[in-house]
Protein backbone atom coordinates (compact mmCIF):
# COMPACT_ATOMS: atom_id res chain seq x y z
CA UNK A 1 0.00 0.00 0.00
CA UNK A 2 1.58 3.55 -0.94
CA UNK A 3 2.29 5.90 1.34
CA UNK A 4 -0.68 8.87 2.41
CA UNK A 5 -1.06 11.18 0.96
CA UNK A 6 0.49 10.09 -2.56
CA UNK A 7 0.28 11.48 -5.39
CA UNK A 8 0.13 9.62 -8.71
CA UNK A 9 -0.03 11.29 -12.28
CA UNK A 10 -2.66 9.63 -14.39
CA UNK A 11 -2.30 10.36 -17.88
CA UNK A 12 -5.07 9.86 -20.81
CA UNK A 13 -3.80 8.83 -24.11
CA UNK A 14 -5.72 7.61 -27.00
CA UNK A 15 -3.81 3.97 -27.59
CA UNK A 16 -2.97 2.88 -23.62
CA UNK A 17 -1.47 0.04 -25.25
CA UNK A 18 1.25 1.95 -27.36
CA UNK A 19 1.75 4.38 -24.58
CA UNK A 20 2.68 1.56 -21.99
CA UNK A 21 5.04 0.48 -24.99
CA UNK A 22 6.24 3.60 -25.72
CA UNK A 23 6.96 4.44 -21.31
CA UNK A 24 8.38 1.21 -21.35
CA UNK A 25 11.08 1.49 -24.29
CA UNK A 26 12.10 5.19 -23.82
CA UNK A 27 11.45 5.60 -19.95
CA UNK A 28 11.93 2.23 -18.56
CA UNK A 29 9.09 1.82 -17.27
CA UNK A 30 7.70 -1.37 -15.58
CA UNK A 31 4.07 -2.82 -15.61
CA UNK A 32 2.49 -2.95 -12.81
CA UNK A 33 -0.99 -3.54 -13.68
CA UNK A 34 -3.45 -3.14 -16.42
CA UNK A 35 -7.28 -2.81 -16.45
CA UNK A 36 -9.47 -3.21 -19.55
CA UNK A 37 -13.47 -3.14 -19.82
CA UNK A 38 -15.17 -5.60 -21.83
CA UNK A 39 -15.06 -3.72 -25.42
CA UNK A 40 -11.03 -3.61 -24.22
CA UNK A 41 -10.82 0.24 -23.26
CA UNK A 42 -8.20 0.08 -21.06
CA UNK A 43 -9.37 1.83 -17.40
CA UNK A 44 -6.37 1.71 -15.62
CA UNK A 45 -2.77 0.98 -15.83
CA UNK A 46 0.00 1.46 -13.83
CA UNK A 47 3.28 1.58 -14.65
CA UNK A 48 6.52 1.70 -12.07
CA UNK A 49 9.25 4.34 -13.42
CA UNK A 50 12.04 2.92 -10.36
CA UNK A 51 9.95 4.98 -7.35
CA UNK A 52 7.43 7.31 -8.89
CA UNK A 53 3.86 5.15 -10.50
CA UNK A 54 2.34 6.65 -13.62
CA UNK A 55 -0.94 5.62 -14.34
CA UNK A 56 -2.54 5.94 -17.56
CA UNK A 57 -5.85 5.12 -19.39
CA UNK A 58 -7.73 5.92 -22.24
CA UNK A 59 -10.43 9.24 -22.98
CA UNK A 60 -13.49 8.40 -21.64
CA UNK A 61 -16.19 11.24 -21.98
CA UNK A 62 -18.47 10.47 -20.02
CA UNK A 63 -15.89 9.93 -17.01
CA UNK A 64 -14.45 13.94 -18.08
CA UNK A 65 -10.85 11.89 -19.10
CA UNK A 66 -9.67 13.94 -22.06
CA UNK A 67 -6.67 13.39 -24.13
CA UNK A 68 -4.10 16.09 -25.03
CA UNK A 69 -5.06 15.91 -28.95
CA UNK A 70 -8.75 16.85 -27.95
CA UNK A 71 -8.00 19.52 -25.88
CA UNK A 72 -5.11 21.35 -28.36
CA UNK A 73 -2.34 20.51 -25.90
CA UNK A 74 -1.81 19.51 -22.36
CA UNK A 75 -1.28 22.45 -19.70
CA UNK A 76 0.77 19.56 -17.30
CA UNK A 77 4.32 19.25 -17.54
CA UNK A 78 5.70 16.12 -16.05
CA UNK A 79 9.29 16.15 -13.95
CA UNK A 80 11.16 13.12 -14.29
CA UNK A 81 14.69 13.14 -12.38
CA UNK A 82 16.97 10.63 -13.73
CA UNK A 83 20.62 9.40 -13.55
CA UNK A 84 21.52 9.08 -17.14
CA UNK A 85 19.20 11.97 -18.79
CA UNK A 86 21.35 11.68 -22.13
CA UNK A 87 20.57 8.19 -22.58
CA UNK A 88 16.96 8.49 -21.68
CA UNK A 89 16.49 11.51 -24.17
CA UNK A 90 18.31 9.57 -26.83
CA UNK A 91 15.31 6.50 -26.17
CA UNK A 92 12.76 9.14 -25.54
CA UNK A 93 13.15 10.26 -29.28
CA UNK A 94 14.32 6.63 -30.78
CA UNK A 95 10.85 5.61 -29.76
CA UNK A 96 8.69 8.73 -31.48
CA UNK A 97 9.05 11.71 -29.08
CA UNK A 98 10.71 14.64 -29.75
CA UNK A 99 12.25 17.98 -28.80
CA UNK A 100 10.55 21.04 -27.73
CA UNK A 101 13.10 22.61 -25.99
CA UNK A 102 16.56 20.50 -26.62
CA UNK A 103 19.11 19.08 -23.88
CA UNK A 104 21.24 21.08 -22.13
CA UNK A 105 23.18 22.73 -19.30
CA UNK A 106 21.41 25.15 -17.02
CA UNK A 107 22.05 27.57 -15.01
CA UNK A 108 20.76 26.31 -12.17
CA UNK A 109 22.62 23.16 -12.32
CA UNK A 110 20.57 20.73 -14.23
CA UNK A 111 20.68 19.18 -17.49
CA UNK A 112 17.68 18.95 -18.85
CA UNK A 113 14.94 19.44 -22.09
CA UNK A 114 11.73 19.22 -22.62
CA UNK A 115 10.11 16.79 -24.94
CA UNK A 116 6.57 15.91 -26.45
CA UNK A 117 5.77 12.58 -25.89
CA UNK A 118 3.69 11.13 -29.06
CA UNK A 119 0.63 10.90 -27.10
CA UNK A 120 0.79 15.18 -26.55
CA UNK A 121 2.15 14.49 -22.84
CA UNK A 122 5.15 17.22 -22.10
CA UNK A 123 7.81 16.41 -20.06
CA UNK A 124 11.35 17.37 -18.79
CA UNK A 125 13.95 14.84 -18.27
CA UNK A 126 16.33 15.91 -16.28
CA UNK A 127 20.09 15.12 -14.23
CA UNK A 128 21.42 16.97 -11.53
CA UNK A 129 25.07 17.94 -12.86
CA UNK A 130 25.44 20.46 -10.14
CA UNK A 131 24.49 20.93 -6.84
CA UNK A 132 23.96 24.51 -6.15
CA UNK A 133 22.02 26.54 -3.19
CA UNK A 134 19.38 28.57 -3.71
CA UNK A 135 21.64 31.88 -3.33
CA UNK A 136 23.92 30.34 -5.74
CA UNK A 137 20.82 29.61 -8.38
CA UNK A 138 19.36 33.38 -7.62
CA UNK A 139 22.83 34.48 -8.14
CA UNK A 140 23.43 33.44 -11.48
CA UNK A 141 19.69 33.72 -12.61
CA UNK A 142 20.47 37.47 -11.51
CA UNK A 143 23.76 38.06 -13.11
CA UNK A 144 25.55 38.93 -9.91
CA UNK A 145 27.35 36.14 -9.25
């Protein structure tokens, strides 16, 4: 049983199927679970990304569970914090994704991108490269340091 409160991201795509595919190949994401209805709308899936759980399912109207393609974007970003962000971006864009704003070094000591996943989910996958305090971040966000 998870810890309360916690607080678990479910994302609606329109293919649950290819999204736990795609999460899988360019995130490393694990299965944990998988819920379909009779027609085969899948309700609920979970999927383990090595601490955080993402769950996902597909648009459902009457339930109010929209899709990013129906709504002209998404206004969520999602935060994932990784080791090896230069190999997950590579995967994240093998598998269909792709760049909005491209890898790189900030300024506040991360190394990080965001990226459009092919189900119109935005994330940033990012590394800590730096460990900085906030004064230190302010600093060079400011200029004066």
């Amino acid at each position: 049983m998870p810890p309360i409160p916690s607080l678990t991201p479910r994302l609606i795509v329109a293919d649950a199927d290819a999204a736990i595919g795609f999460y899988q190949s360019a995130l490393g994401a694990r299965l944990v679970e998988r819920y379909a209805d009779g027609s085969g709308t899948v309700v609920h899936a979970a999927l383990d990304l090595g601490g955080p759980i993402l769950a996902l399912a597909e648009p459902d109207p009457e339930g109010h569970n929209r899709a990013p393609g129906s709504l002209g974007g998404t206004p969520v970003i999602l935060n994932l914090l990784v080791e090896d962000v230069d190999a997950m971006v590579a995967a994240f864009l093998a598998q269909g994704g792709e760049a909005v704003i491209p890898l790189a070094d900030r300024f506040y000591g991360h190394r990080e991108g965001r990226f459009r996943d092919p189900f119109g989910h935005l994330w940033i996958l990012s590394a800590i490269v730096e460990a900085l305090t906030p004064a230190e971040i302010e600093a060079r966000m400011t200029g004066s340091g």
